[in-house]
Protein backbone atom coordinates (compact mmCIF):
# COMPACT_ATOMS: atom_id res chain seq x y z
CA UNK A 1 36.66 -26.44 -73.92
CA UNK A 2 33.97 -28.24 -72.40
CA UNK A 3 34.43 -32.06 -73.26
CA UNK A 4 31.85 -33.56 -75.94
CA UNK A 5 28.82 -35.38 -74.63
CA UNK A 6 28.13 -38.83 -76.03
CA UNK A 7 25.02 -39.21 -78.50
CA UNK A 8 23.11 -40.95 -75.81
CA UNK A 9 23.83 -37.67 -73.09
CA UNK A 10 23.14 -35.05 -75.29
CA UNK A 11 19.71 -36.33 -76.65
CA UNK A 12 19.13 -37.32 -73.05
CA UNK A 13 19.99 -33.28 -72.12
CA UNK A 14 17.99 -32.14 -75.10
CA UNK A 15 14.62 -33.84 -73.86
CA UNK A 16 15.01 -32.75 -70.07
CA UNK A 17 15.30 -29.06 -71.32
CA UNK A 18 12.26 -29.44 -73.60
CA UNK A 19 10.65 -30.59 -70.61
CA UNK A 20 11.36 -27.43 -68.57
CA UNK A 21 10.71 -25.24 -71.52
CA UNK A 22 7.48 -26.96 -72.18
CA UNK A 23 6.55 -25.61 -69.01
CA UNK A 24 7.86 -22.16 -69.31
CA UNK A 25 6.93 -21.51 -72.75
CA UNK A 26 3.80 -24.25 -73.19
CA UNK A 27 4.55 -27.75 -75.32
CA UNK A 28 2.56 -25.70 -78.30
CA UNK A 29 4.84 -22.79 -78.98
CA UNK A 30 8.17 -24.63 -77.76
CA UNK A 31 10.73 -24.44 -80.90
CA UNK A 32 13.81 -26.13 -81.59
CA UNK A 33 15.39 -22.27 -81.74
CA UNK A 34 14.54 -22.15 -77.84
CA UNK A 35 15.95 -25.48 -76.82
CA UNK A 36 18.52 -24.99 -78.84
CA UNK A 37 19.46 -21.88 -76.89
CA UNK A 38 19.23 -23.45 -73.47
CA UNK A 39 21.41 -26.33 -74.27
CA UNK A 40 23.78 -23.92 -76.18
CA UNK A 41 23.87 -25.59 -79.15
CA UNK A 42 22.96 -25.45 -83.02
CA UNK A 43 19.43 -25.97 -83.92
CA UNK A 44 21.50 -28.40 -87.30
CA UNK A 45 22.93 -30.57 -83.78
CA UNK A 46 19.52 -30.88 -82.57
CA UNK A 47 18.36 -32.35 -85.81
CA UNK A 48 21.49 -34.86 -85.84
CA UNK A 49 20.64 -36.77 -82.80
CA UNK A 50 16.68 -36.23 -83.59
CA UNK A 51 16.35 -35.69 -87.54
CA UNK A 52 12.23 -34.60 -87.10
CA UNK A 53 10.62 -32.72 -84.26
CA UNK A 54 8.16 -35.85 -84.13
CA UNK A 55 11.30 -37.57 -83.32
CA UNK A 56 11.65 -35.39 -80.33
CA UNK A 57 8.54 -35.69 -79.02
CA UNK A 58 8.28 -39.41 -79.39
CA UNK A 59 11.19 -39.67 -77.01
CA UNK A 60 9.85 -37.16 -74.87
CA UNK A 61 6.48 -39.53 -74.58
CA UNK A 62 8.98 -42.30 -73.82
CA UNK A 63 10.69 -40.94 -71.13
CA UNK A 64 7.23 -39.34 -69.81
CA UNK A 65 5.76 -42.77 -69.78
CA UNK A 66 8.71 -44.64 -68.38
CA UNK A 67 8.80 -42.18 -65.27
CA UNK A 68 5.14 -42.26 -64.42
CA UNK A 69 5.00 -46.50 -64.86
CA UNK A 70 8.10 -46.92 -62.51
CA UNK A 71 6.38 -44.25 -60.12
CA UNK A 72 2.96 -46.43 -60.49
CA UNK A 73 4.88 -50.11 -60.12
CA UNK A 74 7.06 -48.89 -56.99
CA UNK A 75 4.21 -47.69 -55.58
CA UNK A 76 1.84 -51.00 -56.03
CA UNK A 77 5.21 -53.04 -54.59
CA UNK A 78 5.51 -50.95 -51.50
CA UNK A 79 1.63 -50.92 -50.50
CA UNK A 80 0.32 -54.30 -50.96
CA UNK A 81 -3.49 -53.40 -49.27
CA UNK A 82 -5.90 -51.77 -51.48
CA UNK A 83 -7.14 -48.69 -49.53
CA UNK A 84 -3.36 -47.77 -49.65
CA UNK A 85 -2.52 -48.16 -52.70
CA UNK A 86 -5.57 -46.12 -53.63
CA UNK A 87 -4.27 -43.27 -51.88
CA UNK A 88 -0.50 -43.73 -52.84
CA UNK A 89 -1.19 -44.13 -56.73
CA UNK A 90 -2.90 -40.82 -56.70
CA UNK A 91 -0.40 -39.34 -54.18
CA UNK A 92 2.49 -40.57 -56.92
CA UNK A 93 1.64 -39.13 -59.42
CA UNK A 94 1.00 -35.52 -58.11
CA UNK A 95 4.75 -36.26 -56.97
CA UNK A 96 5.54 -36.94 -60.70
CA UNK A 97 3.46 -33.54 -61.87
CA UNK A 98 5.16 -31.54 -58.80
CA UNK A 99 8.70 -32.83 -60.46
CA UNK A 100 7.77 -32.53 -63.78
CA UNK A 101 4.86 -29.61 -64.31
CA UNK A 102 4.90 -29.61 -67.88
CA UNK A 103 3.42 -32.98 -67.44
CA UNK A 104 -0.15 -32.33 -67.65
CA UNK A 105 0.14 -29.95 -70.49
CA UNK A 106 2.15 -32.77 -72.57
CA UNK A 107 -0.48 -35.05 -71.83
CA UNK A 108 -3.46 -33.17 -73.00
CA UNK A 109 -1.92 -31.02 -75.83
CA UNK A 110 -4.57 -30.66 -78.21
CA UNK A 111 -2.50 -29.41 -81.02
CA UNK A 112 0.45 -32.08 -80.20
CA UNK A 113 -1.53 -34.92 -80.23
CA UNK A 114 -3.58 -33.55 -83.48
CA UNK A 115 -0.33 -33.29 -85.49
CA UNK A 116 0.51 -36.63 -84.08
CA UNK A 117 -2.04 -39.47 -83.70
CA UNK A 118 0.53 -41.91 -82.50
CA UNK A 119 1.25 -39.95 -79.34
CA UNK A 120 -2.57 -39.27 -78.45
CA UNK A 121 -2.86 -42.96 -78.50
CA UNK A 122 0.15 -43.89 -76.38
CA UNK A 123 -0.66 -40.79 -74.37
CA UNK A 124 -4.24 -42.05 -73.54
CA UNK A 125 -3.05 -45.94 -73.47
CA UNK A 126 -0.76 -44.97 -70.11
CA UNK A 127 -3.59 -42.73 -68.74
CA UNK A 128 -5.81 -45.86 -69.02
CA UNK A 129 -2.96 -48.15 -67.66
CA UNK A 130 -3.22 -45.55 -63.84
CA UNK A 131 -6.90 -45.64 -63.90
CA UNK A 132 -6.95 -49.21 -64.62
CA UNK A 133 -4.53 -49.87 -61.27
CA UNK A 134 -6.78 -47.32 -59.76
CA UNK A 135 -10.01 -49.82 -60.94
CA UNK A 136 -8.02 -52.65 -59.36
CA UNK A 137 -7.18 -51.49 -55.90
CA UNK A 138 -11.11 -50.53 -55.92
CA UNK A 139 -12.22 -53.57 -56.63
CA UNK A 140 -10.40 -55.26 -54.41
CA UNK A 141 -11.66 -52.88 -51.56
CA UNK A 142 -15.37 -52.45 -52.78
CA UNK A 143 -17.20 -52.97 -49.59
CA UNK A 144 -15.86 -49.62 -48.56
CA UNK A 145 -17.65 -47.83 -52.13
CA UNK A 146 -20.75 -46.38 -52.02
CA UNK A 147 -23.26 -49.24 -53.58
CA UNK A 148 -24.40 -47.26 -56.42
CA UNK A 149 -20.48 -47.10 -57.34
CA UNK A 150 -18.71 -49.30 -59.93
CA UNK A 151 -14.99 -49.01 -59.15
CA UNK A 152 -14.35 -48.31 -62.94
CA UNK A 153 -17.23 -45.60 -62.91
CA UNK A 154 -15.26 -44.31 -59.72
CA UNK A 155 -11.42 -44.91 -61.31
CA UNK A 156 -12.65 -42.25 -63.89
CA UNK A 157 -13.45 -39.84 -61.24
CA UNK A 158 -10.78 -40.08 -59.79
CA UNK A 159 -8.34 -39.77 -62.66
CA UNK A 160 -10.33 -36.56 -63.85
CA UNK A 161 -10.08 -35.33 -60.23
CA UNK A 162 -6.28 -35.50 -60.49
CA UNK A 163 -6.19 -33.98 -63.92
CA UNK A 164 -8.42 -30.74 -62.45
CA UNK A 165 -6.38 -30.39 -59.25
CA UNK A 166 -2.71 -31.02 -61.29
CA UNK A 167 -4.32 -27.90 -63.57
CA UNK A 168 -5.16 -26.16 -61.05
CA UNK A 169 -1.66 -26.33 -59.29
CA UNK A 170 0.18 -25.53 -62.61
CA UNK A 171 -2.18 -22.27 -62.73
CA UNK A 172 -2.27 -21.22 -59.35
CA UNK A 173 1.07 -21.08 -56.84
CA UNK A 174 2.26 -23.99 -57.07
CA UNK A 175 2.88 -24.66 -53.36
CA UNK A 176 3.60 -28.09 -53.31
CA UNK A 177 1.11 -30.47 -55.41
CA UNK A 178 1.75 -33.42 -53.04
CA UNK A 179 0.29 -31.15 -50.25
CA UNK A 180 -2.98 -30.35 -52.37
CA UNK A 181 -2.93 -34.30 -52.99
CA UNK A 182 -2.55 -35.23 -49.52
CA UNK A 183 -6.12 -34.21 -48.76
CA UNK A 184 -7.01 -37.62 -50.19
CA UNK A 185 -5.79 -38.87 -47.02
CA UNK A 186 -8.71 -37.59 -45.05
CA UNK A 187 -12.46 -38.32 -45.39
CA UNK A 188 -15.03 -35.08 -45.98
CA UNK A 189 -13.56 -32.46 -44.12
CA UNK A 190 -13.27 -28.91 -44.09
CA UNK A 191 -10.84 -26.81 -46.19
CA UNK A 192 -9.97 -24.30 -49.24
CA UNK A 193 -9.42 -24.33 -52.69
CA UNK A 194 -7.80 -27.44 -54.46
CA UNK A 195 -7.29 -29.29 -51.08
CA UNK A 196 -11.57 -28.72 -50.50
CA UNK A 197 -12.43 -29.98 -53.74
CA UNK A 198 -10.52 -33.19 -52.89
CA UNK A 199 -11.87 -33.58 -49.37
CA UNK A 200 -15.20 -33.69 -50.86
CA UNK A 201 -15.40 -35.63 -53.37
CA UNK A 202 -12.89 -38.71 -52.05
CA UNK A 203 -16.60 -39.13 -49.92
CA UNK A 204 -17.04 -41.99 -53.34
CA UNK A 205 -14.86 -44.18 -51.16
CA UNK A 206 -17.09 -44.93 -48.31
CA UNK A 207 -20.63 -45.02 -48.12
C-alpha cells in the first residue's frame, strides 16, 4: 500500500498534473475525470482538497505566478546592468515556458479567463508586472533605443514578441525555446523561422 500523502502533497501533485495535462489535452477541455486518472485517484478526492474547479485553477494561477516572479527577481539580482537584464528577463521566461509549455495557453485562455474574471485580472496584472521590469531596464539604458522609441511603447513589443515566438514553439517542434530566445542575444542577423523573427525585430534596441 502506497503510504497516504499529506493534504498539502496531494493538492500540490494534483496542480503539477493539471499542468502537464493542460498541455496535452489544452487548459479548455482538461476535466477533473482526466486528472483524476493520472494521479490515480477519485474525482470525490479531488473535490476534498479543492471543493470547486475555480478552486483549482486559482491555485494553479498561484503557483504559475509564483514561478515566473522568482524566475523574474533572480534574474534582476544576478544582472544588475540594464542591457543584461533586458536580455535575461526575456531569456527567463522562455526558460519558464520551455519547463512549463502549458504556460502560454493558461495565460491567454479565452474561455478560462471568461468563466473567471478574477484570473484574467491577476493573469494580466503579472504580465504587466514582466513588461513593466522590461520598461525599467529600458529606461535605464535609453540612449541605446531608437529616438522615436518610448521604452514602454518598446516593453510592449517585446512582451508580444515573446508571446508569438512561445506560440510558435508550443506549435512547432519544440526544440528548445531558450535556443529560439537566445537570438535576442545578437543584433539583425541572418536566420530561420522563430530565431529570424527575433533577430529582426530586437533592431528597437539600437538605433
Amino acid at each position: 500500500m502506497r503510504p497516504r500523502k499529506s493534504a498539502q502533497d496531494r493538492k500540490a501533485e494534483i496542480v503539477n498534473v493539471l499542468l502537464v495535462l493542460a498541455d496535452r489535452i489544452g487548459p479548455d477541455r482538461l476535466t477533473t475525470k482526466d486528472i483524476a486518472a493520472e494521479v490515480k485517484i477519485t474525482q470525490a478526492a479531488i473535490f476534498r482538497h479543492f471543493p470547486t474547479k475555480a478552486d483549482i485553477r486559482v491555485m494553479v494561477a498561484d503557483v504559475v505566478i509564483a514561478r515566473m516572479s522568482e524566475s523574474w527577481d533572480a534574474t534582476l539580482a544576478q544582472k544588475p546592468e540594464p542591457d543584461a537584464q533586458r536580455r535575461a528577463l526575456v531569456l527567463a521566461q522562455f526558460a519558464q515556458i520551455e519547463a512549463c509549455p502549458a504556460l502560454p495557453s493558461i495565460l491567454f485562455s479565452r474561455e478560462l479567463e471568461v468563466e473567471n474574471p478574477q484570473l484574467r485580472e491577476r493573469f494580466a496584472a503579472i504580465l504587466m508586472i514582466f513588461q513593466g521590469h522590461l520598461a525599467m531596464a529600458l529606461t535605464r539604458d535609453q540612449g541605446k533605443l531608437r529616438a522615436d522609441l518610448s521604452p514602454d511603447d518598446t516593453a510592449v513589443f517585446v512582451t508580444a514578441l515573446v508571446q508569438g515566438v512561445a506560440i510558435r514553439w508550443i506549435l512547432g517542434a519544440r526544440v528548445g525555446a531558450c535556443h529560439a530566445g537566445s537570438t535576442i542575444r545578437h543584433l539583425p542577423g541572418h536566420g530561420a523561422g522563430s530565431g529570424m523573427q527575433l533577430a529582426s525585430a530586437i533592431a528597437i534596441f539600437t538605433p
